[in-house]
N, C-alpha and C. Protein backbone atom coordinates (compact mmCIF):
# COMPACT_ATOMS: atom_id res chain seq x y z
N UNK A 1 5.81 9.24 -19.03
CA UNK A 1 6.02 7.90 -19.53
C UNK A 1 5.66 6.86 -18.46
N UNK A 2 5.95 6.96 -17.12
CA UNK A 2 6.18 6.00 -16.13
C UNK A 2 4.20 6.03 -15.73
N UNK A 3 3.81 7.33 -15.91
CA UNK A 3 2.30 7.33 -15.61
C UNK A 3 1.93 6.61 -16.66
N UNK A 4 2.18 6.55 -17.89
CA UNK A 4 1.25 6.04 -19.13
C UNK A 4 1.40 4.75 -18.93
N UNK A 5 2.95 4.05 -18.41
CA UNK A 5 2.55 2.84 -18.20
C UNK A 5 1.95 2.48 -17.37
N UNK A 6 1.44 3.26 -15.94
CA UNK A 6 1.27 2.43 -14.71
C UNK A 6 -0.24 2.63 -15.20
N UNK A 7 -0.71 3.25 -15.47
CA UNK A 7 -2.40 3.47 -16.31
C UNK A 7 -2.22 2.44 -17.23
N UNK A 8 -1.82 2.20 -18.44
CA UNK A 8 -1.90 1.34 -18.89
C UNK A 8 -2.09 -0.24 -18.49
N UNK A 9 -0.90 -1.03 -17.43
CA UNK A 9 -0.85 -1.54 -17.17
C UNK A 9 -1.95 -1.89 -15.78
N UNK A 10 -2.06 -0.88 -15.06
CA UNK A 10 -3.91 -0.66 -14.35
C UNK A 10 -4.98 -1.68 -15.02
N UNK A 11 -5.00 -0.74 -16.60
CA UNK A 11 -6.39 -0.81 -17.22
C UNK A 11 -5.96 -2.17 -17.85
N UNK A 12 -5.06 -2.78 -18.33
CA UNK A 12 -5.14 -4.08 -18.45
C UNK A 12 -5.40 -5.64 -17.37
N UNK A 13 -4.89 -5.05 -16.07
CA UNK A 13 -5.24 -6.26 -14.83
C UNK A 13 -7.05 -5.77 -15.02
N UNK A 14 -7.38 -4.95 -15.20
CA UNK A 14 -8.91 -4.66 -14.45
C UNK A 14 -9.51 -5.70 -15.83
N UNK A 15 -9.22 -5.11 -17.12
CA UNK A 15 -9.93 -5.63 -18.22
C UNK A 15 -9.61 -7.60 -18.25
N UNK A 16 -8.29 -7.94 -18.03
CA UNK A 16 -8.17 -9.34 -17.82
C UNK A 16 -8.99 -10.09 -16.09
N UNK A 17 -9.29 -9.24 -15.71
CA UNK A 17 -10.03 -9.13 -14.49
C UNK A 17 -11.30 -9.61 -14.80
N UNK A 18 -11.69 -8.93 -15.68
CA UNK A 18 -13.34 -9.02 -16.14
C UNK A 18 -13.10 -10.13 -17.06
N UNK A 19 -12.57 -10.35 -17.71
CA UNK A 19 -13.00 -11.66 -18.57
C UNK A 19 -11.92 -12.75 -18.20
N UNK A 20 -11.71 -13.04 -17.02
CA UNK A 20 -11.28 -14.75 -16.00
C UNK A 20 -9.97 -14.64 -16.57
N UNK A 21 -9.37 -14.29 -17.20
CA UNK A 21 -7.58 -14.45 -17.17
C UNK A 21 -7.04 -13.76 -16.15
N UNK A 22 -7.46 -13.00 -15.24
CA UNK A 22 -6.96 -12.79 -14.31
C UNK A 22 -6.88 -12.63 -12.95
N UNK A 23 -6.76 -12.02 -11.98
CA UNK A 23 -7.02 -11.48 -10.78
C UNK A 23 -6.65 -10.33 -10.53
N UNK A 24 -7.30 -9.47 -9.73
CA UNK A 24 -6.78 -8.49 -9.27
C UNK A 24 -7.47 -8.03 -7.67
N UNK A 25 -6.82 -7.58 -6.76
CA UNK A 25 -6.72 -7.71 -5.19
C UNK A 25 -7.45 -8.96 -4.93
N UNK A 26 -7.41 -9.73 -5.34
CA UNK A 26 -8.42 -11.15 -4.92
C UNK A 26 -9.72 -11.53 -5.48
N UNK A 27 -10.07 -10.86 -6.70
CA UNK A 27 -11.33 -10.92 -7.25
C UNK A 27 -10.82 -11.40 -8.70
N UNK A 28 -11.54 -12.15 -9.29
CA UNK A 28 -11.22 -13.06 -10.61
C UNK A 28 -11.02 -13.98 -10.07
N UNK A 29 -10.81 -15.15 -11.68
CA UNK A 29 -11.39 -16.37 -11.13
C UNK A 29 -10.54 -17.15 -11.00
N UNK A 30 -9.07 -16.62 -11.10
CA UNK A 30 -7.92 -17.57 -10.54
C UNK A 30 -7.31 -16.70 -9.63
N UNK A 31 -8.02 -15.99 -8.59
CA UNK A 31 -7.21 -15.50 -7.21
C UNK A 31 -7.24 -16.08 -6.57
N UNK A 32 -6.15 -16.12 -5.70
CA UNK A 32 -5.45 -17.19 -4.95
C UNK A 32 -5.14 -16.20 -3.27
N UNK A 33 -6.52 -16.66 -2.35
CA UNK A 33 -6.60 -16.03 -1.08
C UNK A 33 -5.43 -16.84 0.09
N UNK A 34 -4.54 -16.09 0.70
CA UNK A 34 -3.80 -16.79 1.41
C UNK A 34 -3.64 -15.57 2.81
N UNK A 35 -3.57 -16.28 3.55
CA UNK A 35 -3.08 -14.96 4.62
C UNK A 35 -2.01 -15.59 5.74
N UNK A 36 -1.14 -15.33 5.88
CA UNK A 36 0.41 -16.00 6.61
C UNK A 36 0.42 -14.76 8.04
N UNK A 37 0.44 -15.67 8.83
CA UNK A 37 0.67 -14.87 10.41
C UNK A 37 2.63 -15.13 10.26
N UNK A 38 2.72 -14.08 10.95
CA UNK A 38 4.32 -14.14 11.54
C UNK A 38 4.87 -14.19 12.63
N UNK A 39 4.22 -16.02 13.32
CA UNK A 39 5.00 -16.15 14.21
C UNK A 39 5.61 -17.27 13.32
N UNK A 40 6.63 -17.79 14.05
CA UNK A 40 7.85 -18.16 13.02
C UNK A 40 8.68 -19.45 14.07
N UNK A 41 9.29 -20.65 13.40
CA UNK A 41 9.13 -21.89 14.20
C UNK A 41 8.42 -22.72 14.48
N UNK A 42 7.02 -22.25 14.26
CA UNK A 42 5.92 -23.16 14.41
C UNK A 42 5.81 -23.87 13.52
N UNK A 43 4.55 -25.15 13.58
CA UNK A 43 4.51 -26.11 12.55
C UNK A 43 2.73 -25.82 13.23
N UNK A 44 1.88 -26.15 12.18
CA UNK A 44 0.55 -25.26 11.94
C UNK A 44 0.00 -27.07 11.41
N UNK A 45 -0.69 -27.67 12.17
CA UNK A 45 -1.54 -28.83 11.68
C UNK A 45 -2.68 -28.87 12.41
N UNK A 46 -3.73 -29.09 12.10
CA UNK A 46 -5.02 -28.80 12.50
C UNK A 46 -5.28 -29.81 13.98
N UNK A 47 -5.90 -29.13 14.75
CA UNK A 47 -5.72 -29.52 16.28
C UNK A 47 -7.00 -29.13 17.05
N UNK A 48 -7.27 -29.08 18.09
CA UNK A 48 -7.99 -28.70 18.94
C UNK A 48 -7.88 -27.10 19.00
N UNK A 49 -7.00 -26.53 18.70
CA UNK A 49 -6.31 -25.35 19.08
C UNK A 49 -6.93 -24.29 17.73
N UNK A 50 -6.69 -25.35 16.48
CA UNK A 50 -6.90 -24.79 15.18
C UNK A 50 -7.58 -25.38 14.55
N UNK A 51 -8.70 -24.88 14.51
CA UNK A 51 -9.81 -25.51 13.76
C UNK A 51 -9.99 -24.83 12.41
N UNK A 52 -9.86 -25.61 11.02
CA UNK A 52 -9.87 -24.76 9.91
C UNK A 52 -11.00 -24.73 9.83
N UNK A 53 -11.65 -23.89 8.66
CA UNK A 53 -12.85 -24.11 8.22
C UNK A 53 -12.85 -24.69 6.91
N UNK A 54 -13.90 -25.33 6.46
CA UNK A 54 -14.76 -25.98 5.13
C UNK A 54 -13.95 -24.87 4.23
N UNK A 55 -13.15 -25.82 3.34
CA UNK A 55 -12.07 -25.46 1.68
C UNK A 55 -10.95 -24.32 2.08
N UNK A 56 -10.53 -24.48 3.53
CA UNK A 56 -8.90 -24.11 3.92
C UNK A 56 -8.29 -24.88 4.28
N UNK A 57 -6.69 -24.54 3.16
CA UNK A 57 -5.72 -25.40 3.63
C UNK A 57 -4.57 -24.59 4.67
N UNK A 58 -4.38 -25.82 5.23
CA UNK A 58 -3.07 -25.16 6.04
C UNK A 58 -1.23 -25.68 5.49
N UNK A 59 -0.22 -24.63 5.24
CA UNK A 59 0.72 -25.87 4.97
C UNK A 59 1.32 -25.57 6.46
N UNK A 60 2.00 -26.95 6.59
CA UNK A 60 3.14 -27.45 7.69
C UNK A 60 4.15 -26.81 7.02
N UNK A 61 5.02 -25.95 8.43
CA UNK A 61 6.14 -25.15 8.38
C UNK A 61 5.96 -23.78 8.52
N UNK A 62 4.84 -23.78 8.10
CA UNK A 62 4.57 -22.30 8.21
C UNK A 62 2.90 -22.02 8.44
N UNK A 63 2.76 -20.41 9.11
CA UNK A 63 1.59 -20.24 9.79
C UNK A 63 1.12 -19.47 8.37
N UNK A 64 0.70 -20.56 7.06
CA UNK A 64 -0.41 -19.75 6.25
C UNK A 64 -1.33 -20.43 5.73
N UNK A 65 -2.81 -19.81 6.01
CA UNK A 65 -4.18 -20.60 5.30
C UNK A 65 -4.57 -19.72 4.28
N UNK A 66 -4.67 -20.88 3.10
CA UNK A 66 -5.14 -20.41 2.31
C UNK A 66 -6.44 -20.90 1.38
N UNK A 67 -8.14 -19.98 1.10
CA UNK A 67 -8.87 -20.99 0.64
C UNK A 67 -8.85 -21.26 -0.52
N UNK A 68 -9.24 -22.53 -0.83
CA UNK A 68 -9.45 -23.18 -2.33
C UNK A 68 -10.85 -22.30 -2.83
N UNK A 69 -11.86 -22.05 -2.50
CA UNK A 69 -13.03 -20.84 -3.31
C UNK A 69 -13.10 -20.38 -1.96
N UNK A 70 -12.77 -19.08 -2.63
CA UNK A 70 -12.46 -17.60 -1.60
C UNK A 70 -13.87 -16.99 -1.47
N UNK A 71 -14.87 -17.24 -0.62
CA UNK A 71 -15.89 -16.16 -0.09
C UNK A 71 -16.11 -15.05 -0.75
N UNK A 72 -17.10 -14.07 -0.82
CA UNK A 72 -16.98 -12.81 -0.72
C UNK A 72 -16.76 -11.88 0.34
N UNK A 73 -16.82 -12.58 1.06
CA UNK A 73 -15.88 -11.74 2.67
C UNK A 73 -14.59 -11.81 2.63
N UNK A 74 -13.86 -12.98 2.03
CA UNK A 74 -12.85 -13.49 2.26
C UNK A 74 -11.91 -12.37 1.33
N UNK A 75 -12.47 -12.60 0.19
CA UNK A 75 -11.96 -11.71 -1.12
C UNK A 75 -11.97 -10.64 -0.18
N UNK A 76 -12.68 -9.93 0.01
CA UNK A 76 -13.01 -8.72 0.81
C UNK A 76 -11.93 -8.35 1.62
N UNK A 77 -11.67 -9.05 2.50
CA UNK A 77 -10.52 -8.52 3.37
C UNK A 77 -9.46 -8.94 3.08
N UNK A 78 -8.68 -9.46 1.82
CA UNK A 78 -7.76 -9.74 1.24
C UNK A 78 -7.34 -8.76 0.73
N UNK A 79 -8.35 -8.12 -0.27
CA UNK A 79 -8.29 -7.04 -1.39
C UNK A 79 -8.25 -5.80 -0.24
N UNK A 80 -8.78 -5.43 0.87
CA UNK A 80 -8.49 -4.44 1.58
C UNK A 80 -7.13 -4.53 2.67
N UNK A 81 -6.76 -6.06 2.84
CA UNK A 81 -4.91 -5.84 3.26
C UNK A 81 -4.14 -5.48 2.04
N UNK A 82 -4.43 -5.53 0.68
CA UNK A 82 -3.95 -4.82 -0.37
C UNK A 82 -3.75 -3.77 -0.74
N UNK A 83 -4.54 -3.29 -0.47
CA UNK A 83 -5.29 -1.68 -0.44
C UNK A 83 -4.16 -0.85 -0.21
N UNK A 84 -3.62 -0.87 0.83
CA UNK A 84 -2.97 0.35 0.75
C UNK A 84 -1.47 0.54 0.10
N UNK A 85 -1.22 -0.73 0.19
CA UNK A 85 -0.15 -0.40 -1.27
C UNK A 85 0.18 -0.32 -2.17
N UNK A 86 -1.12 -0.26 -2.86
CA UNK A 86 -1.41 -0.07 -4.05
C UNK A 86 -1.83 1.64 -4.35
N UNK A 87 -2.29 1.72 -2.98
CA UNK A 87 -2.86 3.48 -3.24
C UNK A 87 -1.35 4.13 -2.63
N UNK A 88 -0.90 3.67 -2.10
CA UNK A 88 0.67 4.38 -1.69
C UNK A 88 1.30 4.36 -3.35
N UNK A 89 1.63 3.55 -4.05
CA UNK A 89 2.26 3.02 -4.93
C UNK A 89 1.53 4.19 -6.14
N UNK A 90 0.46 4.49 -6.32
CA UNK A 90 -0.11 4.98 -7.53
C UNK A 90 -0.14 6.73 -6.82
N UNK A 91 -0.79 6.88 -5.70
CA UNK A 91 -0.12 8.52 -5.11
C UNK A 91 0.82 8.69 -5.14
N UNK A 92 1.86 8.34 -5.04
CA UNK A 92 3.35 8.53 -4.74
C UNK A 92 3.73 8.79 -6.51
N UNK A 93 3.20 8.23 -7.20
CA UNK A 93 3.88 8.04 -8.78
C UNK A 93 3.10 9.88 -9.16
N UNK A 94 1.74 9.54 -8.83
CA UNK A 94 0.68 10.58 -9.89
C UNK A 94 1.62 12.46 -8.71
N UNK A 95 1.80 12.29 -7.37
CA UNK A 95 2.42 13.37 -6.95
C UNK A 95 3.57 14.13 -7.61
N UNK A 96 4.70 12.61 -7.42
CA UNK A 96 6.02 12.69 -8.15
C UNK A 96 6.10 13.34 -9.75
N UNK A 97 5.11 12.99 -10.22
CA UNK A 97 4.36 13.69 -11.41
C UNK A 97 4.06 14.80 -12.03
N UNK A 98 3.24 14.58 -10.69
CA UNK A 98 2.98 16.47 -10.32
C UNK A 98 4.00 17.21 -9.98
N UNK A 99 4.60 17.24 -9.61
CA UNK A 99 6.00 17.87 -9.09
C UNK A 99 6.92 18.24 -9.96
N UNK A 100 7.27 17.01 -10.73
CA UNK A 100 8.13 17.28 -11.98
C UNK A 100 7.22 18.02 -13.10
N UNK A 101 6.11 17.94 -13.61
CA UNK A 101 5.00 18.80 -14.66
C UNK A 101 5.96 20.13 -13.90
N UNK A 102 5.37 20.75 -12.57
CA UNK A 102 5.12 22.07 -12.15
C UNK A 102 6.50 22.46 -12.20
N UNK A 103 7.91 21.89 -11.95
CA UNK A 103 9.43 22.43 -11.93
C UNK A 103 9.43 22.48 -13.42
N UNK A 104 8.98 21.85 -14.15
CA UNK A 104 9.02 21.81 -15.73
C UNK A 104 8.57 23.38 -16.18
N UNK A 105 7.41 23.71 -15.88
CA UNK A 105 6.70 25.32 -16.30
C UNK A 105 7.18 25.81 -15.64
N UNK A 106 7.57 26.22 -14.24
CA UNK A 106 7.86 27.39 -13.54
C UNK A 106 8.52 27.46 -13.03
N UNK A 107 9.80 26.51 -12.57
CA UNK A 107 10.94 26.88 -12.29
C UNK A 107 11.10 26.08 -11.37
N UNK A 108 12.31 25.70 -10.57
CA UNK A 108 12.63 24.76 -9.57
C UNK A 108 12.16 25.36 -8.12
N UNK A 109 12.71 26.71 -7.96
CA UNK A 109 12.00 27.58 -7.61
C UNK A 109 10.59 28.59 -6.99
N UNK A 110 9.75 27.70 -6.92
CA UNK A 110 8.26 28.28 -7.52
C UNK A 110 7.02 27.57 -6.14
N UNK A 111 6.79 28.54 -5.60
CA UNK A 111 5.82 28.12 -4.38
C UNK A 111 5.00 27.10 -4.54
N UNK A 112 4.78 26.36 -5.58
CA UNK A 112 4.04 25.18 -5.96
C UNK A 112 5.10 24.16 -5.30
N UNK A 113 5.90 23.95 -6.09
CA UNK A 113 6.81 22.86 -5.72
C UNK A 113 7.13 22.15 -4.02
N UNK A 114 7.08 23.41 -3.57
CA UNK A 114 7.05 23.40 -2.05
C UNK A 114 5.69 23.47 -1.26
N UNK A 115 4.69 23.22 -1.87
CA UNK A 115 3.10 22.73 -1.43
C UNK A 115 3.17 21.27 -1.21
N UNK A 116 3.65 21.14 -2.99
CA UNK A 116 3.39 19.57 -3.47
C UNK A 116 4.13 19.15 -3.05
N UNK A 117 5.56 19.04 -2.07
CA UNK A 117 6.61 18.25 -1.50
C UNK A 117 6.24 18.26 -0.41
N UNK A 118 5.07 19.12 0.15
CA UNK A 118 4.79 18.89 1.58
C UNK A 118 3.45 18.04 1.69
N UNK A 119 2.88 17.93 0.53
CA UNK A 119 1.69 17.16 0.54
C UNK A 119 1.99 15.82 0.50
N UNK A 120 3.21 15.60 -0.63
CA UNK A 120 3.60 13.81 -0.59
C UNK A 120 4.07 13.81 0.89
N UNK A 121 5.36 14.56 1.45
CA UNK A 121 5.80 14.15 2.90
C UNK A 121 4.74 13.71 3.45
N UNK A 122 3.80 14.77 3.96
CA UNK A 122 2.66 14.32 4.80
C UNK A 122 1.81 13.10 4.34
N UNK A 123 1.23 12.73 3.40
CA UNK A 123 0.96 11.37 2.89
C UNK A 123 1.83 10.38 2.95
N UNK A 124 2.97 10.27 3.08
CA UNK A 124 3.80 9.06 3.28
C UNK A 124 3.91 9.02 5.15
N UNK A 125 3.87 9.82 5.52
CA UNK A 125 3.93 10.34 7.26
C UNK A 125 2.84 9.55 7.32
N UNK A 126 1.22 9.50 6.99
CA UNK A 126 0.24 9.21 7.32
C UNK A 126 0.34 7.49 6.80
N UNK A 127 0.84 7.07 5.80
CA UNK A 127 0.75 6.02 5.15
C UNK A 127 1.24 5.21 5.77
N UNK A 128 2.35 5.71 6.52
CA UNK A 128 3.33 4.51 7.88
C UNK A 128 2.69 4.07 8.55
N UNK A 129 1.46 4.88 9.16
CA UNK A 129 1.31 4.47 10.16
C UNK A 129 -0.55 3.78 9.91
N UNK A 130 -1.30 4.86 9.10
CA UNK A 130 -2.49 3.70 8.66
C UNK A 130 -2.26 3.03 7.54
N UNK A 131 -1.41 2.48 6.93
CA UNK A 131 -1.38 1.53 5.80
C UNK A 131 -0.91 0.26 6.73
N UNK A 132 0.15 0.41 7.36
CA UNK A 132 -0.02 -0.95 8.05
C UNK A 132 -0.72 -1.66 9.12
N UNK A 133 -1.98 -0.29 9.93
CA UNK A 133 -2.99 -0.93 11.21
C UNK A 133 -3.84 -1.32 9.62
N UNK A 134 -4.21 -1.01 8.59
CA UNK A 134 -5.33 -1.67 7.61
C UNK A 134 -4.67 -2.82 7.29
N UNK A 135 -3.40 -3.01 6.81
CA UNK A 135 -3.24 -4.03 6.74
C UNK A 135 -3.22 -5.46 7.60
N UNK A 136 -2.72 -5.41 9.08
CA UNK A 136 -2.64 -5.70 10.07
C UNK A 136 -4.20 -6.14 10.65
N UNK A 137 -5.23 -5.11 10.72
CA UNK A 137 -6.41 -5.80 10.74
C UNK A 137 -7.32 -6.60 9.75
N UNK A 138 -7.27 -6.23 8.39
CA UNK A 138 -7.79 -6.64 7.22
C UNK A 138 -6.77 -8.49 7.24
N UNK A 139 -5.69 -8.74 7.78
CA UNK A 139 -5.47 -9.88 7.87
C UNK A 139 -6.06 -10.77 8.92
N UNK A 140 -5.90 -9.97 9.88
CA UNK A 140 -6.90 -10.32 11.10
C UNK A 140 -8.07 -10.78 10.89
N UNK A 141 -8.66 -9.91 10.84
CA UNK A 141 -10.19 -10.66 9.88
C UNK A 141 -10.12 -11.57 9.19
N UNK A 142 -9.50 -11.56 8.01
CA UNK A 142 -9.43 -13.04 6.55
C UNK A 142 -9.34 -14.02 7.47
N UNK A 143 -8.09 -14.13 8.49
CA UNK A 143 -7.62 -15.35 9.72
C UNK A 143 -8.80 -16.00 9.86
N UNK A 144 -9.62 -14.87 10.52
CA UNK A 144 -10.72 -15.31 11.37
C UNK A 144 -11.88 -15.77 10.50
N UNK A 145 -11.68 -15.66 9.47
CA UNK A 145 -12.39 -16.39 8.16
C UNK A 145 -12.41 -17.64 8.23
N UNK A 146 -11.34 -17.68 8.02
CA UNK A 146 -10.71 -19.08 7.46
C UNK A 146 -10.36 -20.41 8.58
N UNK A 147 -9.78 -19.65 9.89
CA UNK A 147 -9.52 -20.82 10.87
C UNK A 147 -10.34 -19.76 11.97
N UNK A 148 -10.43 -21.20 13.35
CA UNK A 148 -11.28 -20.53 14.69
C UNK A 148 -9.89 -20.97 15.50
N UNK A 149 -8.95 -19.90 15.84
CA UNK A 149 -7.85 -20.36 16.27
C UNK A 149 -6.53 -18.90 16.55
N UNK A 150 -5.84 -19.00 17.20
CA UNK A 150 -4.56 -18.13 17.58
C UNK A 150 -4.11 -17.49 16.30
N UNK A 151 -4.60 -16.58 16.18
CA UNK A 151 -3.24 -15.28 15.34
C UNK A 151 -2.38 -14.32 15.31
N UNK A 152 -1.22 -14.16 15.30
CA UNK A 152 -0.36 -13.21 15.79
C UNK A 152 0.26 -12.41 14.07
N UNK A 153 -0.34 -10.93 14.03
CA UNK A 153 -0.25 -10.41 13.21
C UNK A 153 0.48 -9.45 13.62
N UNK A 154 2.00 -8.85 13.45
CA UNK A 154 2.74 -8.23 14.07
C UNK A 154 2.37 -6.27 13.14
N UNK A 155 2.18 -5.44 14.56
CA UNK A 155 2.10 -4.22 13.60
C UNK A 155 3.22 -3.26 13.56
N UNK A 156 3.93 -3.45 12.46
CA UNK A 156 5.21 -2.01 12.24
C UNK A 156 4.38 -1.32 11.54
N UNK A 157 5.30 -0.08 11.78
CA UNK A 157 4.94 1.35 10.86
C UNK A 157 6.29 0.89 9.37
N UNK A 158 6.04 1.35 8.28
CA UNK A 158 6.21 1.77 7.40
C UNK A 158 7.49 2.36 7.32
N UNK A 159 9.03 2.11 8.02
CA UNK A 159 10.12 3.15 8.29
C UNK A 159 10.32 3.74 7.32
N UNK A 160 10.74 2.79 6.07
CA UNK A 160 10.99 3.67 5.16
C UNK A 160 10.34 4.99 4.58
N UNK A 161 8.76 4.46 4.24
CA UNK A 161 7.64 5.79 4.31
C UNK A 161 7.82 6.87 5.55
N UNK A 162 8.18 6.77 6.80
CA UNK A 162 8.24 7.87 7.39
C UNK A 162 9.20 8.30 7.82
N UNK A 163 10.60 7.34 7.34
CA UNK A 163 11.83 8.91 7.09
C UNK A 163 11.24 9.29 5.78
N UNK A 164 11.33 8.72 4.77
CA UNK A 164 10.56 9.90 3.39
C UNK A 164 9.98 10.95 3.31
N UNK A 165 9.17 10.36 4.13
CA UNK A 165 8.03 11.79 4.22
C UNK A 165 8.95 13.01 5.22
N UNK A 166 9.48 12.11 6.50
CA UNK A 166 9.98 13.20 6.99
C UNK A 166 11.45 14.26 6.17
N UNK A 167 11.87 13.31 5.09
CA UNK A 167 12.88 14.04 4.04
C UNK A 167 12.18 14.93 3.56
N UNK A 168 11.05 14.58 3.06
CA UNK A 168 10.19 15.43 2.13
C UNK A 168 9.34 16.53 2.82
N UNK A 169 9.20 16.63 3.64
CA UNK A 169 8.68 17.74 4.56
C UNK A 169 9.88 18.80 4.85
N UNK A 170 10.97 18.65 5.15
CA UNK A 170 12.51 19.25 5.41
C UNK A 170 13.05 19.76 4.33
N UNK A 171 12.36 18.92 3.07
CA UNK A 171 12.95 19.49 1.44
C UNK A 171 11.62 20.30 1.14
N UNK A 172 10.95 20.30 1.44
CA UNK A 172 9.30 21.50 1.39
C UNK A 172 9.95 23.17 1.60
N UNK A 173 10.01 22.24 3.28
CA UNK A 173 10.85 24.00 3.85
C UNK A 173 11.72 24.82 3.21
N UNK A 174 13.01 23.77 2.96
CA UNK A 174 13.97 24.76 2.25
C UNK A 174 13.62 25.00 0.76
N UNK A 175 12.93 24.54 0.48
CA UNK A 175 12.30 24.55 -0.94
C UNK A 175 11.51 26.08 -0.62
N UNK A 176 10.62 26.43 0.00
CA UNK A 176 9.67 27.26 0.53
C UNK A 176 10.63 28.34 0.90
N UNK A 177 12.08 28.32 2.28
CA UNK A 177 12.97 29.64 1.99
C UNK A 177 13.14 29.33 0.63
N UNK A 178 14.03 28.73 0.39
CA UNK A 178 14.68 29.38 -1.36
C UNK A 178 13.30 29.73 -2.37
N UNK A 179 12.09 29.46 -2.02
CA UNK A 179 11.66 30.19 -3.26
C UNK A 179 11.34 32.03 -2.66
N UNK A 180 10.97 31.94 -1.04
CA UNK A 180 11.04 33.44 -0.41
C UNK A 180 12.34 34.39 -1.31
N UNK A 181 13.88 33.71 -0.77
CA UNK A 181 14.61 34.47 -1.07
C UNK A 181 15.14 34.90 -2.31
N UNK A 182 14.44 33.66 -3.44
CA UNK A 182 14.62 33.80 -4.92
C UNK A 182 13.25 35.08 -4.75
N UNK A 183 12.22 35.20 -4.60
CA UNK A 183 11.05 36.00 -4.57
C UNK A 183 12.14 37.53 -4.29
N UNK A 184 12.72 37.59 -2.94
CA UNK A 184 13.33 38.78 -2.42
C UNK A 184 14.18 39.12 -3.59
N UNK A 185 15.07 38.77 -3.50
CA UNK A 185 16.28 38.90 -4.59
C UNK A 185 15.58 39.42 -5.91
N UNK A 186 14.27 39.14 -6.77
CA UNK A 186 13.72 39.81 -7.70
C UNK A 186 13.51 40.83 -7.67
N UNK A 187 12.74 41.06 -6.44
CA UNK A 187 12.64 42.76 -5.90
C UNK A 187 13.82 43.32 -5.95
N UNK A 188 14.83 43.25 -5.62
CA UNK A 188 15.43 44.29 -5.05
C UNK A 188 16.64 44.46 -6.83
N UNK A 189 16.73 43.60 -7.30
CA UNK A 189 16.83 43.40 -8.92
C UNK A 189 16.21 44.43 -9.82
């Protein structure tokens, strides 16, 4: 059910995508390119320091430019600081998926289950840590689009994604004994 909608709801941004009612990662004709640094306290008005470029605005209060007609570079590295949470967001669903299909046919039990719990762990392990240097540079860049000037783009990992993964790697294992000793226990049955 939760796949039929997230496909569904997919194939409707892409199709309102294509005919101007919508946007999607920054492409269509009412996307709205903005990219916000996080240093924090500052007041951001165009200076010697910060030079915008031709159809970026800056607001006062906060460090974010955003253009009025977004480039195709611009779009570009917008839609790729997007990127990865959107592919975290749709792997994580289509795995979870998978997981529940395979306990469904063969048991809770069943050396599959404990593949596929070690494949999401390890993908969320990996996702901490390159989903946010893509994001982190893909803003970097747009910045450098838009203004010739100081950006401070702060890089964390993902915590939540990599205790997960590391849950899900630890629930692999014992998943992996208990299906050994469910395996043993048949034999000797």
């Amino acid at each position: 059910m939760v796949l039929s909608l997230l496909v569904l709801g997919n194939a409707w941004g892409i199709i309102s995508t294509l005919f101007g009612m919508n946007s999607l990662l920054g492409w269509g004709r009412r996307a709205f390119i903005c990219t916000t640094s996080k240093n924090t306290g500052s007041q951001i008005q165009p200076s010697q320091w910060m030079q915008l470029h031709t159809g970026v605005n800056a607001n006062p209060g906060t460090i974010q430019l955003c253009a009025d007609k977004a480039t195709a570079g611009q779009r570009w590295w917008y839609s790729l600081g997007q990127f990865p949470g959107i592919i975290t967001v749709l792997t994580v669903v289509l795995l979870t998926y998978l997981v529940l299909r395979h306990a469904e046919r063969f048991g809770l039990y069943s050396p599959g289950i404990a593949t596929r719990l070690r494949v999401l762990g390890w993908f969320l392990l990996v996702e901490s840590v390159l989903g946010p240097t893509i994001t982190v540079c893909a803003n970097s860049k747009l910045w450098s689009t838009m203004a010739d000037g100081p950006s401070s783009f702060q890089w964390l990992p993902g915590w939540s994604a990599l205790f997960a993964g590391l849950a899900l790697l630890s629930l692999a294992r014992i998943m992996r004994v208990g299906t050994e000793m469910r395996e043993d226990l048949e034999g000797v049955v």
